[in-house]
PDB file of N, CA and C in Angstrom:
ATOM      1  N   UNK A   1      40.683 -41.970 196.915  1.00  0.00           N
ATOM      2  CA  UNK A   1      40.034 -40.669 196.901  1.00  0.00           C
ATOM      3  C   UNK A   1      40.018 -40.118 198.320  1.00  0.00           C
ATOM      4  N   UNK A   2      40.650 -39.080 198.561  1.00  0.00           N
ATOM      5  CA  UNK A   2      40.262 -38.257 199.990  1.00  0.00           C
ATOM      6  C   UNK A   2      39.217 -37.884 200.416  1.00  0.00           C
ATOM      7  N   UNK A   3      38.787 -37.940 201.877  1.00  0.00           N
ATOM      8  CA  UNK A   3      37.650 -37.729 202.075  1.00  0.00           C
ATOM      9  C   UNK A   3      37.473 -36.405 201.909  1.00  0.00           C
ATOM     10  N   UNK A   4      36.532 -35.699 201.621  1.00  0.00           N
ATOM     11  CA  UNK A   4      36.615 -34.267 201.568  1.00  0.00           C
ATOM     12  C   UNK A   4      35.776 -33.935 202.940  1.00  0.00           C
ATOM     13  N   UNK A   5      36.365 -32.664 203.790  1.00  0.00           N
ATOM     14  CA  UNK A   5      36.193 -32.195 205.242  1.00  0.00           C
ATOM     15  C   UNK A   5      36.437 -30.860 205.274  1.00  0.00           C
ATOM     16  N   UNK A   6      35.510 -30.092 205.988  1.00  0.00           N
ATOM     17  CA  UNK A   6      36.088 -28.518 206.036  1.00  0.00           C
ATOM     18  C   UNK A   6      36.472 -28.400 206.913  1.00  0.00           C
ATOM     19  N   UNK A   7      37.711 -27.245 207.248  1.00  0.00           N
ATOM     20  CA  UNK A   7      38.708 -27.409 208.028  1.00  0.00           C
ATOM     21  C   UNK A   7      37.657 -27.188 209.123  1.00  0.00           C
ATOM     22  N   UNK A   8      36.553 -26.663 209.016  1.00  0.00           N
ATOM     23  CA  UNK A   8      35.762 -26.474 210.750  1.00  0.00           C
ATOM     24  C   UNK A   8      35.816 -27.554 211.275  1.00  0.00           C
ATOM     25  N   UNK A   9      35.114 -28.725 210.439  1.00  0.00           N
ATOM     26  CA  UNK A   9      35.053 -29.628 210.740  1.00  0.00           C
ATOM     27  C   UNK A   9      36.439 -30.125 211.164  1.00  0.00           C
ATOM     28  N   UNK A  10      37.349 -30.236 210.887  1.00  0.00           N
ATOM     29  CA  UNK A  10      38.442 -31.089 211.182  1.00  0.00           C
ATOM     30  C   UNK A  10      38.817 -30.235 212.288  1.00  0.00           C
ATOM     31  N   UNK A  11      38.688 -29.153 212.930  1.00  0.00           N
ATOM     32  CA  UNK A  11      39.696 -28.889 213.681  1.00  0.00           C
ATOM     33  C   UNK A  11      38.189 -29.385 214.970  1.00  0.00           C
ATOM     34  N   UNK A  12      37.112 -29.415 214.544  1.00  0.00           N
ATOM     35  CA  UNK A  12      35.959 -29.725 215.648  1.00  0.00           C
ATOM     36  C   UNK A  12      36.476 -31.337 216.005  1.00  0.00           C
ATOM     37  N   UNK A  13      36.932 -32.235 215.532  1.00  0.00           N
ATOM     38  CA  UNK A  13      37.400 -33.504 215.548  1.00  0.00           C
ATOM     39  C   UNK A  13      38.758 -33.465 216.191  1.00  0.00           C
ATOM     40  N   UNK A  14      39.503 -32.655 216.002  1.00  0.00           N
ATOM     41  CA  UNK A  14      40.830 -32.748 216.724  1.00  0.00           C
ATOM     42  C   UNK A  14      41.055 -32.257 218.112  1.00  0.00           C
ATOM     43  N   UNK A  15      39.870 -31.244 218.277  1.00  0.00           N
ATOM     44  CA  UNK A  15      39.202 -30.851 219.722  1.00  0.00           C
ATOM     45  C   UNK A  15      38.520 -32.151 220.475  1.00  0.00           C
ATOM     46  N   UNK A  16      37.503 -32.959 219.377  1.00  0.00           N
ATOM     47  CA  UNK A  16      36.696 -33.829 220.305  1.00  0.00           C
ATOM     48  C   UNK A  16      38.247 -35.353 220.779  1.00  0.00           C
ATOM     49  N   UNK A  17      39.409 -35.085 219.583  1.00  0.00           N
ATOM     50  CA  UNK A  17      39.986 -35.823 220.251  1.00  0.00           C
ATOM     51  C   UNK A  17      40.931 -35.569 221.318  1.00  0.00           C
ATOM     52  N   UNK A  18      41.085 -34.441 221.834  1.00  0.00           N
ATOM     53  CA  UNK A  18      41.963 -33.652 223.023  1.00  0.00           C
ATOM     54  C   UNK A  18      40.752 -34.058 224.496  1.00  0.00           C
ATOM     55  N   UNK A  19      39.458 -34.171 223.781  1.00  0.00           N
ATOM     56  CA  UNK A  19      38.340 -34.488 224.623  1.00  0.00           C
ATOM     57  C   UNK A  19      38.537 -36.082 225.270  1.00  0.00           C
ATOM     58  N   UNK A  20      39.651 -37.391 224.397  1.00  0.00           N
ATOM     59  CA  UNK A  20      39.314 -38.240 224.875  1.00  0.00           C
ATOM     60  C   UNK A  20      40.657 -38.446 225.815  1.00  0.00           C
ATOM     61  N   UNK A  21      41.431 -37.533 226.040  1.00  0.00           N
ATOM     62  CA  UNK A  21      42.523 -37.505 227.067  1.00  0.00           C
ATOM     63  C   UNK A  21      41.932 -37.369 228.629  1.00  0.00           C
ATOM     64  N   UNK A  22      42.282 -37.973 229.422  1.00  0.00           N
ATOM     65  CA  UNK A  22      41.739 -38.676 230.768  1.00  0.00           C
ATOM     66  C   UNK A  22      42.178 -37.066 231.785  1.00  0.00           C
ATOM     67  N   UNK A  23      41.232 -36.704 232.311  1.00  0.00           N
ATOM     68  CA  UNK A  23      41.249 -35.727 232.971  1.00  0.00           C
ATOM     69  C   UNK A  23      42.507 -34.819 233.545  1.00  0.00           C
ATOM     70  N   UNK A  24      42.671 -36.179 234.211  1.00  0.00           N
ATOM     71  CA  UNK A  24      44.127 -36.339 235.083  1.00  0.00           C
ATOM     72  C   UNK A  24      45.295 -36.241 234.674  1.00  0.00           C
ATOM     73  N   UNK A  25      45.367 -36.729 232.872  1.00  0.00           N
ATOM     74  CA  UNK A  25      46.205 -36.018 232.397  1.00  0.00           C
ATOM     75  C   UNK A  25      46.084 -34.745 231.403  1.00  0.00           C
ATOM     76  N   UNK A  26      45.260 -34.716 231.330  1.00  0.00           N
ATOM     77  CA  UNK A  26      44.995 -33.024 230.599  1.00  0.00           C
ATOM     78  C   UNK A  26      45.419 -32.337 231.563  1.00  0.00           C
ATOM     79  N   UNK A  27      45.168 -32.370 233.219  1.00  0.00           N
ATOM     80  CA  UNK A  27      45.212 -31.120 234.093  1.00  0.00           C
ATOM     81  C   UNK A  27      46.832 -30.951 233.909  1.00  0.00           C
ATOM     82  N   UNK A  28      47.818 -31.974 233.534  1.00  0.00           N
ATOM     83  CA  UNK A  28      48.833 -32.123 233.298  1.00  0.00           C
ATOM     84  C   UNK A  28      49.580 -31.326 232.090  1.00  0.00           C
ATOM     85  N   UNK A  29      48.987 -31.084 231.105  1.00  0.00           N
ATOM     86  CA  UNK A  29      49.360 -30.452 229.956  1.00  0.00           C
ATOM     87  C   UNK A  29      49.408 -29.254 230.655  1.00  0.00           C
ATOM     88  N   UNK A  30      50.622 -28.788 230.061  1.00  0.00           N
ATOM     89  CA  UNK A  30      50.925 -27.470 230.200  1.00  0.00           C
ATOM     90  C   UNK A  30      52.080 -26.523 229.317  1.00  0.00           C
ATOM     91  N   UNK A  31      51.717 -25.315 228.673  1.00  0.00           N
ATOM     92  CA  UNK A  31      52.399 -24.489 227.491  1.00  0.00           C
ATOM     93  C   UNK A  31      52.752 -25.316 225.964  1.00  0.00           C
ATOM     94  N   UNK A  32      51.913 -26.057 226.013  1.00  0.00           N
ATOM     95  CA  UNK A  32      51.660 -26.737 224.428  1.00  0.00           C
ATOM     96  C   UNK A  32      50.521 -25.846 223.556  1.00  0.00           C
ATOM     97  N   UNK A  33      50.340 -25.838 222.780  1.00  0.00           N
ATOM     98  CA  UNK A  33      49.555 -25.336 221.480  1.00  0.00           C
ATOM     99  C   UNK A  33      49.444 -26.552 220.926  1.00  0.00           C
ATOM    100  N   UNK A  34      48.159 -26.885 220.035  1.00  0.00           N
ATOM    101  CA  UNK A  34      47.356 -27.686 219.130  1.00  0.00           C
ATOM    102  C   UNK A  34      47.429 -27.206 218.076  1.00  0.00           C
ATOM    103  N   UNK A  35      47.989 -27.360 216.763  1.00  0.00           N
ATOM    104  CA  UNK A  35      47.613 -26.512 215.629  1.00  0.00           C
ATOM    105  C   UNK A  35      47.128 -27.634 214.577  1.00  0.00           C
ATOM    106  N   UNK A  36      46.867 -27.313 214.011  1.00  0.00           N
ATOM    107  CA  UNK A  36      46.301 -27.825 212.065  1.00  0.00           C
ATOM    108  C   UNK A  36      46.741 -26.868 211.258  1.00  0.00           C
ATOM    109  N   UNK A  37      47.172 -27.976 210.288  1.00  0.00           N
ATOM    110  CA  UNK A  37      48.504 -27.227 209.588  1.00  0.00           C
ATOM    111  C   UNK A  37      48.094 -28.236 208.175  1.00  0.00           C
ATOM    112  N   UNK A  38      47.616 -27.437 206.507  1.00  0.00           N
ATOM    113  CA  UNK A  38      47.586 -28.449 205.658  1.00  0.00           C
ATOM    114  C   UNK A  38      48.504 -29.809 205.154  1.00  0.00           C
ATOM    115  N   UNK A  39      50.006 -29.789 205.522  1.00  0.00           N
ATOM    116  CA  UNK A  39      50.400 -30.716 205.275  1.00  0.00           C
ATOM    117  C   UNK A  39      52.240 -30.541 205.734  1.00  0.00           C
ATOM    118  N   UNK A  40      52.897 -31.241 206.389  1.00  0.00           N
ATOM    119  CA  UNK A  40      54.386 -30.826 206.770  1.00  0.00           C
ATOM    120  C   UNK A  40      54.759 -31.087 205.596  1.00  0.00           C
ATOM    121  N   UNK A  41      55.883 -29.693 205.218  1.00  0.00           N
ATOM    122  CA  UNK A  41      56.725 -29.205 203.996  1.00  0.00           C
ATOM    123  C   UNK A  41      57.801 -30.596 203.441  1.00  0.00           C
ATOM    124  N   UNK A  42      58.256 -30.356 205.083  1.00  0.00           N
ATOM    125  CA  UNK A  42      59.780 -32.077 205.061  1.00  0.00           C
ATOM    126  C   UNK A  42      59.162 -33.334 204.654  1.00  0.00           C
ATOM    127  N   UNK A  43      58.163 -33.606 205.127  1.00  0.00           N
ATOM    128  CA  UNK A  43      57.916 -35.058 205.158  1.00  0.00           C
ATOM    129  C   UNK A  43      55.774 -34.552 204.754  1.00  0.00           C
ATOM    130  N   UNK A  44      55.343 -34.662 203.146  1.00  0.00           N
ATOM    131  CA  UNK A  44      54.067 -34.511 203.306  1.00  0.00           C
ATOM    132  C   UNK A  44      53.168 -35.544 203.754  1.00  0.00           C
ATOM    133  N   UNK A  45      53.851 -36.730 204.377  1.00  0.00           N
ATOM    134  CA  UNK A  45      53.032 -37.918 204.010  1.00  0.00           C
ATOM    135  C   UNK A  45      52.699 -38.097 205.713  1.00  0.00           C
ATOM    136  N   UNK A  46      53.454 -37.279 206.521  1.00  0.00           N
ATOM    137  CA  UNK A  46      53.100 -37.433 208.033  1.00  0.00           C
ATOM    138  C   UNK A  46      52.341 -36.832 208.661  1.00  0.00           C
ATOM    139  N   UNK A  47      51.389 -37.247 209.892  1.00  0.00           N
ATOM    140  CA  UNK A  47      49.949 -36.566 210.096  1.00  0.00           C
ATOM    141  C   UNK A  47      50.134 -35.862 211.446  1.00  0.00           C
ATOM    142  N   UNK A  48      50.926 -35.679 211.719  1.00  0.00           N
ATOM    143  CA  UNK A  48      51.538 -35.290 213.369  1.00  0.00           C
ATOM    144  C   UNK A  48      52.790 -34.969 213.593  1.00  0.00           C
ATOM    145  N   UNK A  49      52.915 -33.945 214.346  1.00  0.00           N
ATOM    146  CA  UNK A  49      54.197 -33.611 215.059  1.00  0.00           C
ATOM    147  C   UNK A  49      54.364 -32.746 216.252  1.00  0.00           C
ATOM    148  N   UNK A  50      55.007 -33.521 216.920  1.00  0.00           N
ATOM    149  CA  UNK A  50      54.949 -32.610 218.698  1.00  0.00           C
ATOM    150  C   UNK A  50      56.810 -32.489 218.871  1.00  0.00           C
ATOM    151  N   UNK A  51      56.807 -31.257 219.019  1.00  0.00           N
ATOM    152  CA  UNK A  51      57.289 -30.185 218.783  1.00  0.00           C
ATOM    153  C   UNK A  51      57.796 -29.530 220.096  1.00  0.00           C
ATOM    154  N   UNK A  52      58.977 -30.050 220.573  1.00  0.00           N
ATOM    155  CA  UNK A  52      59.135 -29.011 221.865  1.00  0.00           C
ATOM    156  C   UNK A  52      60.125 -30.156 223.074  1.00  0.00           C
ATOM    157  N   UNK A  53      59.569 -29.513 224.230  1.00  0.00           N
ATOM    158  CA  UNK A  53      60.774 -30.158 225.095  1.00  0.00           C
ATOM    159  C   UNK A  53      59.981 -31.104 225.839  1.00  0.00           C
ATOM    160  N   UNK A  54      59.775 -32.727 225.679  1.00  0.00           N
ATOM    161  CA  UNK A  54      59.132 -33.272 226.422  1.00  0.00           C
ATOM    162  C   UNK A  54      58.934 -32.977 227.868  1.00  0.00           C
ATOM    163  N   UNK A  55      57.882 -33.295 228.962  1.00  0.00           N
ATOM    164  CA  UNK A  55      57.652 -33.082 230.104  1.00  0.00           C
ATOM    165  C   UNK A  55      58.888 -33.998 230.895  1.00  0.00           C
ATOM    166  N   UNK A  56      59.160 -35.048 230.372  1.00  0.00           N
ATOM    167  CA  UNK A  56      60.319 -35.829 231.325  1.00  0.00           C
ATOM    168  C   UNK A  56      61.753 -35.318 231.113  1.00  0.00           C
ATOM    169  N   UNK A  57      61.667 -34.293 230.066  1.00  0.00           N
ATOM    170  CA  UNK A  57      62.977 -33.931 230.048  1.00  0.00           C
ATOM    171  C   UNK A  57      63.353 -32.265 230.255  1.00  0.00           C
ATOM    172  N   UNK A  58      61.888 -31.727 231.148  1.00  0.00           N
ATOM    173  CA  UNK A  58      61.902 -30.190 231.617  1.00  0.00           C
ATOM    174  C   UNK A  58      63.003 -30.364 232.746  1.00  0.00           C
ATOM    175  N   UNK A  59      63.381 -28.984 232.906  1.00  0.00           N
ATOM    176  CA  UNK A  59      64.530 -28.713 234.180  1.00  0.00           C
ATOM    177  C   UNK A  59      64.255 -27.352 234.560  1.00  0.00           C
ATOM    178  N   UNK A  60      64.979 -27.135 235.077  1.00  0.00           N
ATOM    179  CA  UNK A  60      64.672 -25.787 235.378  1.00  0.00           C
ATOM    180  C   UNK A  60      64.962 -24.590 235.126  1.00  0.00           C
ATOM    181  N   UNK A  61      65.547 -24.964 233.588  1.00  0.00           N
ATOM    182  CA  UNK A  61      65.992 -23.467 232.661  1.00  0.00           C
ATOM    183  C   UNK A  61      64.653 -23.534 231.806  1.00  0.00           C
ATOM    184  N   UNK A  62      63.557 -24.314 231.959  1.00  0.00           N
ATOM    185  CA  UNK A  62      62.493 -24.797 230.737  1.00  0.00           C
ATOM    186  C   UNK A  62      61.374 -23.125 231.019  1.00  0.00           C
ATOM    187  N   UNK A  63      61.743 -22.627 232.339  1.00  0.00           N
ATOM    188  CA  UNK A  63      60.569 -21.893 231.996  1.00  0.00           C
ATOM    189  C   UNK A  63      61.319 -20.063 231.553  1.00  0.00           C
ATOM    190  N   UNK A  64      59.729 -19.743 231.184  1.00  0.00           N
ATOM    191  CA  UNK A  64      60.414 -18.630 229.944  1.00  0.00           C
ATOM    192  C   UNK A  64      59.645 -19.486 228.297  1.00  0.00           C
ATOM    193  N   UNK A  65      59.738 -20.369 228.358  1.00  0.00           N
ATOM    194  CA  UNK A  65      59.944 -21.219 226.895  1.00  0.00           C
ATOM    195  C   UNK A  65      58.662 -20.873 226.345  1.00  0.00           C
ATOM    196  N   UNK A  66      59.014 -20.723 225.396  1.00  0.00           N
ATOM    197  CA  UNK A  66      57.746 -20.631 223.957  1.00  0.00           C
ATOM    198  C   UNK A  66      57.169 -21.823 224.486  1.00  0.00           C
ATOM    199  N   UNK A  67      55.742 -21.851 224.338  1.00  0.00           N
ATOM    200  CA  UNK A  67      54.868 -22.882 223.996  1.00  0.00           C
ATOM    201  C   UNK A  67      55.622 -24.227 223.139  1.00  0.00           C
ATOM    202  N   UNK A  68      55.225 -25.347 223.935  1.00  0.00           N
ATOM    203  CA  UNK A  68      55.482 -26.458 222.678  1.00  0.00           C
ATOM    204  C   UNK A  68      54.266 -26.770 221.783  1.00  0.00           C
ATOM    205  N   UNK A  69      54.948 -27.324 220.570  1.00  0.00           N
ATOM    206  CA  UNK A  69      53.209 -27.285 220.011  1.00  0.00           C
ATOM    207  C   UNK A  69      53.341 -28.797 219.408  1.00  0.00           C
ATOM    208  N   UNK A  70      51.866 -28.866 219.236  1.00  0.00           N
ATOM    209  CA  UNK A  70      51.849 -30.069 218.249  1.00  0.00           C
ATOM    210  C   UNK A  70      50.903 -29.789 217.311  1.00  0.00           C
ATOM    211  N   UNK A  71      51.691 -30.296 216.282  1.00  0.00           N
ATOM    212  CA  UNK A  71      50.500 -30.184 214.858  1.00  0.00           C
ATOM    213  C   UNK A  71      49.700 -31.255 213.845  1.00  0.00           C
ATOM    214  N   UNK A  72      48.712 -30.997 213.518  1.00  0.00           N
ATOM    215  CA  UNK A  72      48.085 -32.182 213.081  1.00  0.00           C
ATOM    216  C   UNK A  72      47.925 -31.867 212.060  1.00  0.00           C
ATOM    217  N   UNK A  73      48.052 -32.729 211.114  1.00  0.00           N
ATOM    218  CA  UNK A  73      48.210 -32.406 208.974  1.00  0.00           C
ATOM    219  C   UNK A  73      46.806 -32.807 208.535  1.00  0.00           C
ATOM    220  N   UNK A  74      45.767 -31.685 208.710  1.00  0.00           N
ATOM    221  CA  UNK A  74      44.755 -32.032 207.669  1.00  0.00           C
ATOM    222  C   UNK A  74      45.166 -33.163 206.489  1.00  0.00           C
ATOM    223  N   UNK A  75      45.090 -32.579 205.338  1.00  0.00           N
ATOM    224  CA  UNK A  75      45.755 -32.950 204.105  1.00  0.00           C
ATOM    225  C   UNK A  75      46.239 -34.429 204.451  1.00  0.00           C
ATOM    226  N   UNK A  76      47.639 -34.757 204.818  1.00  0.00           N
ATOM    227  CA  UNK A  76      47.824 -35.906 204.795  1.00  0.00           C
ATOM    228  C   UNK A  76      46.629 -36.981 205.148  1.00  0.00           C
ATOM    229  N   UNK A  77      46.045 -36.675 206.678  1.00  0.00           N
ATOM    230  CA  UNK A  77      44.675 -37.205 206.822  1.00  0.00           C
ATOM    231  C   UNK A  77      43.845 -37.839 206.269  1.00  0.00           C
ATOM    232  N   UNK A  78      43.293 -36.841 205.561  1.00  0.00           N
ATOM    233  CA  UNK A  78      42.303 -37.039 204.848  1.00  0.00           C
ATOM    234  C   UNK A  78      42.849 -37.592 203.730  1.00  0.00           C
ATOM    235  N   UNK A  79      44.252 -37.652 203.103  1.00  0.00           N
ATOM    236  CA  UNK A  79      43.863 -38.943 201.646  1.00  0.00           C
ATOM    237  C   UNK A  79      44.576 -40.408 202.163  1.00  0.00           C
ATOM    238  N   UNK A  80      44.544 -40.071 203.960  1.00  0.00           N
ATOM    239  CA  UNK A  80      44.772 -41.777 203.948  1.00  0.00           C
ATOM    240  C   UNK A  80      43.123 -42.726 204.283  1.00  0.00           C
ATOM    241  N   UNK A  81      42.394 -42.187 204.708  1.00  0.00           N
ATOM    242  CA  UNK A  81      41.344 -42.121 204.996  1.00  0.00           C
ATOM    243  C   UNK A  81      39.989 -42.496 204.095  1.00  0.00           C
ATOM    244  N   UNK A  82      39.082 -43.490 204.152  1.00  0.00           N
ATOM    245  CA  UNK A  82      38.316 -43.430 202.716  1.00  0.00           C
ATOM    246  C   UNK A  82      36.728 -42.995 203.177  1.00  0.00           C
ATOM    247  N   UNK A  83      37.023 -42.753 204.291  1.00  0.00           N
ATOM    248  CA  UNK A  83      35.125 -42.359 205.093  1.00  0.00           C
ATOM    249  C   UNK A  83      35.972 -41.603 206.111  1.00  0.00           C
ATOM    250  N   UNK A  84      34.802 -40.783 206.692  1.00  0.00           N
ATOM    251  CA  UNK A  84      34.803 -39.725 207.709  1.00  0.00           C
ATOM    252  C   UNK A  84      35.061 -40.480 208.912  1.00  0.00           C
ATOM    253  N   UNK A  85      33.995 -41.764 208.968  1.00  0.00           N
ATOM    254  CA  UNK A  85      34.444 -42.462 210.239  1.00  0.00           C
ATOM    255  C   UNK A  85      36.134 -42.537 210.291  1.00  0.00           C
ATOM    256  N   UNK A  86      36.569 -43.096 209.749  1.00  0.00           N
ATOM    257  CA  UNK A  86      38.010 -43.485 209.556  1.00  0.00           C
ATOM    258  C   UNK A  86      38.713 -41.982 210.059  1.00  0.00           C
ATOM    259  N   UNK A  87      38.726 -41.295 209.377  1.00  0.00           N
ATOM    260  CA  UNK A  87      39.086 -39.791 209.364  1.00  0.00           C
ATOM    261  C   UNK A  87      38.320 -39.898 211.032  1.00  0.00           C
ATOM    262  N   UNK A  88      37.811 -39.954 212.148  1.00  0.00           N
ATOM    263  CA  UNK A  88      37.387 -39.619 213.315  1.00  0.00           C
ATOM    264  C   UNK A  88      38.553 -40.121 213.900  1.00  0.00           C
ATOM    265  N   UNK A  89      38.706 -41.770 213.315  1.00  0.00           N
ATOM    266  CA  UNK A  89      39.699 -42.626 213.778  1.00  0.00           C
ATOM    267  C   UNK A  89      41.132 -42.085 214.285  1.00  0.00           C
ATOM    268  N   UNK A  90      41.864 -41.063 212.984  1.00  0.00           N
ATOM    269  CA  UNK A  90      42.825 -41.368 212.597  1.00  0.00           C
ATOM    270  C   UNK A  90      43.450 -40.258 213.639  1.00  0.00           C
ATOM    271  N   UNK A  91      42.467 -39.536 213.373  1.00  0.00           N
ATOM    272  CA  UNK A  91      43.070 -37.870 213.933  1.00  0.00           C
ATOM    273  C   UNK A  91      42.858 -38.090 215.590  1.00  0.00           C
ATOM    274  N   UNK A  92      42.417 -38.943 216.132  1.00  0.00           N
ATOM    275  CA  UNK A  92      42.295 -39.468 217.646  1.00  0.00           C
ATOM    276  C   UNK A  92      43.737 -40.088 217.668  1.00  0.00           C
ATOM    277  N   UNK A  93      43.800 -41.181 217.008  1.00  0.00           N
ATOM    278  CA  UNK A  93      45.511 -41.788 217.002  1.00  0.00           C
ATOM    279  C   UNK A  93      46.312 -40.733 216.778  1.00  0.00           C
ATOM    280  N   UNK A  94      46.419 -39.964 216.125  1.00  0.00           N
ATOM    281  CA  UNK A  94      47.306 -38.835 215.610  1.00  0.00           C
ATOM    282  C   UNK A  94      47.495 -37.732 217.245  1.00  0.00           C
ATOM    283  N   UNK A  95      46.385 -37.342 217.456  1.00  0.00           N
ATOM    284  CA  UNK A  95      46.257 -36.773 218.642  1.00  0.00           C
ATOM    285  C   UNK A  95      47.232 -37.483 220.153  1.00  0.00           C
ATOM    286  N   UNK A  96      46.655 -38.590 220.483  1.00  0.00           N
ATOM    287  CA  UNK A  96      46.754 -39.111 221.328  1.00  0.00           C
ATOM    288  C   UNK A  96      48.100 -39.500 221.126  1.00  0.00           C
ATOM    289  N   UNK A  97      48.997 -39.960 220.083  1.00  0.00           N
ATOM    290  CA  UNK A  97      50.140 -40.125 219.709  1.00  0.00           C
ATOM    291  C   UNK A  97      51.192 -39.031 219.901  1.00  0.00           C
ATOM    292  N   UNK A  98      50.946 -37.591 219.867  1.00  0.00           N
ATOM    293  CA  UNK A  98      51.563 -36.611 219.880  1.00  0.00           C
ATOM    294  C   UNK A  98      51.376 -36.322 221.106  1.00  0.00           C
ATOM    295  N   UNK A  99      50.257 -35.895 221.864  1.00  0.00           N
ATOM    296  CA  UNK A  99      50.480 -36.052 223.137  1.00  0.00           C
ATOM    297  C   UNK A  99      51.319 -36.559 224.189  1.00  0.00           C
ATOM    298  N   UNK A 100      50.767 -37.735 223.681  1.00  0.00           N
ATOM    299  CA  UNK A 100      52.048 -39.281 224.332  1.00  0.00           C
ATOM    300  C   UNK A 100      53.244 -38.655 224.222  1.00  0.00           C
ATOM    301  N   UNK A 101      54.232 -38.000 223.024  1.00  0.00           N
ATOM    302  CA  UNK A 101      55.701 -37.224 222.864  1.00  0.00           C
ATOM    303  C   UNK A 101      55.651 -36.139 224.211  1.00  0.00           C
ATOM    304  N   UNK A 102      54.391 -35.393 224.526  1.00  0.00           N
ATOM    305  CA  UNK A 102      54.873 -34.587 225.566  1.00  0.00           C
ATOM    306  C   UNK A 102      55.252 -34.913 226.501  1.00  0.00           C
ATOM    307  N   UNK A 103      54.422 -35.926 226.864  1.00  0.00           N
ATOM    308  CA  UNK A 103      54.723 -36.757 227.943  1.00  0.00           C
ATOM    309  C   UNK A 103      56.078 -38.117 228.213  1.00  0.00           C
ATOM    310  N   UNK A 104      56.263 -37.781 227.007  1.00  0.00           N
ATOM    311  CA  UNK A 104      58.224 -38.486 226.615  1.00  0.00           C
ATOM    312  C   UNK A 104      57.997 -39.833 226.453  1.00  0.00           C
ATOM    313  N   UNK A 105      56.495 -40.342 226.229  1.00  0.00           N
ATOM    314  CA  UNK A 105      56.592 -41.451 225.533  1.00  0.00           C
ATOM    315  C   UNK A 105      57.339 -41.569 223.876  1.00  0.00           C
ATOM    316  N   UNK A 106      58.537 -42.951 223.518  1.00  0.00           N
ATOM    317  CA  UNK A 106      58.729 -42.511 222.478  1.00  0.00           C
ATOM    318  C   UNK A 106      58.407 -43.822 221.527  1.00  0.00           C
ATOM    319  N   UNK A 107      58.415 -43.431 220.630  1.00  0.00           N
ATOM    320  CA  UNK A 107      57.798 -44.158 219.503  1.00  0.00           C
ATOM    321  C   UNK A 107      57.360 -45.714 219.443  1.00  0.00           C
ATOM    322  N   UNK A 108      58.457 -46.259 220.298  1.00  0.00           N
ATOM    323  CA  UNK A 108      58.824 -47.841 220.036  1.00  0.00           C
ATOM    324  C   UNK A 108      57.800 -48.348 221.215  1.00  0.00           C
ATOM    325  N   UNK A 109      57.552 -47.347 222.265  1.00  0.00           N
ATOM    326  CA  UNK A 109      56.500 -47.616 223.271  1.00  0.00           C
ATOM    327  C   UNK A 109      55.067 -47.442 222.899  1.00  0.00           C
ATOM    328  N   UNK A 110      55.031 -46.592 222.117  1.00  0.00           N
ATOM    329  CA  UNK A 110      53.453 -46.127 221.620  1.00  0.00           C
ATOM    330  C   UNK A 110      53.139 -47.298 220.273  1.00  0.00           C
ATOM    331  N   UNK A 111      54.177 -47.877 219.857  1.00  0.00           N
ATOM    332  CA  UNK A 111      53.481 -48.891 219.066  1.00  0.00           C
ATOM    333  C   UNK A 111      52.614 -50.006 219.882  1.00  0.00           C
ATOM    334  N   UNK A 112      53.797 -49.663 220.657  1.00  0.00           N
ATOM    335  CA  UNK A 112      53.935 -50.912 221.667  1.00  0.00           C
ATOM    336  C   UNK A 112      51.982 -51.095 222.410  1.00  0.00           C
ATOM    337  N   UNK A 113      51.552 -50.118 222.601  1.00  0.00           N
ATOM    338  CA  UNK A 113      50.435 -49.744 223.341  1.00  0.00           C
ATOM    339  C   UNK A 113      49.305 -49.258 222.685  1.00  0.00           C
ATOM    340  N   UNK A 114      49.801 -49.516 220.910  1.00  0.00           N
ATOM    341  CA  UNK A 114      48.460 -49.467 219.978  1.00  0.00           C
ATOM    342  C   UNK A 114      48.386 -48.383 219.776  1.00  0.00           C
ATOM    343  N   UNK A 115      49.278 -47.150 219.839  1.00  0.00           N
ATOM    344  CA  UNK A 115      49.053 -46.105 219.142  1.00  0.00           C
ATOM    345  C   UNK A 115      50.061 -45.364 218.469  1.00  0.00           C
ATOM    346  N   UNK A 116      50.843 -46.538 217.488  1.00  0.00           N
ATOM    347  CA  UNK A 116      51.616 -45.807 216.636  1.00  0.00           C
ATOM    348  C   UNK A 116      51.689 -45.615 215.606  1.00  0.00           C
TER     349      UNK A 116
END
């Protein structure tokens, strides 16, 4: 059963988890967007996607560029989830995981470091 959450709520959780990124690298983020999005069309079963030109692989045709974004899938979320705690859990990993892509960490490393 999914937890049931209103999107206020969920997008207040996906904020408090942008909150647990370390100062030093937030001052670092730069032309990304955060979105919440009910569920990706391609793949519904995935809770994240960052979207754009990693930071290790900018040059110097990068500026001009649309925002990169990353998006976080309500929906999927919440029916992997069986309590809200969990759901606090998930969307922090989800967060912090997509992030990690801006920063050109890739997948096989972020398992590697407990957040894949």
């Amino acid at each position: 059963m999914p937890v049931a959450m209103t999107p206020d709520r969920f997008e207040e959780l996906v904020g408090d988890a942008l909150d647990l990124i370390p100062p030093r690298l937030a001052t670092a983020i730069d032309n990304v967007v955060v979105l919440v999005d009910d569920r990706n069309e391609d793949d519904p079963h995935l809770l994240g996607l960052y979207h754009g030109i990693a930071l290790t692989e900018r040059d110097s045709h990068y500026g001009g560029s649309l925002p990169d974004t990353i998006t976080v899938y309500r929906d999927a979320l919440l029916e992997m989830c069986s309590s809200e705690e969990e759901v606090v859990h998930e969307v922090a990993v989800t967060v912090i995981h997509e992030v990690a892509h801006y920063f050109g960490i890739d997948e096989d490393r972020l398992h590697e470091l407990g957040w894949g």
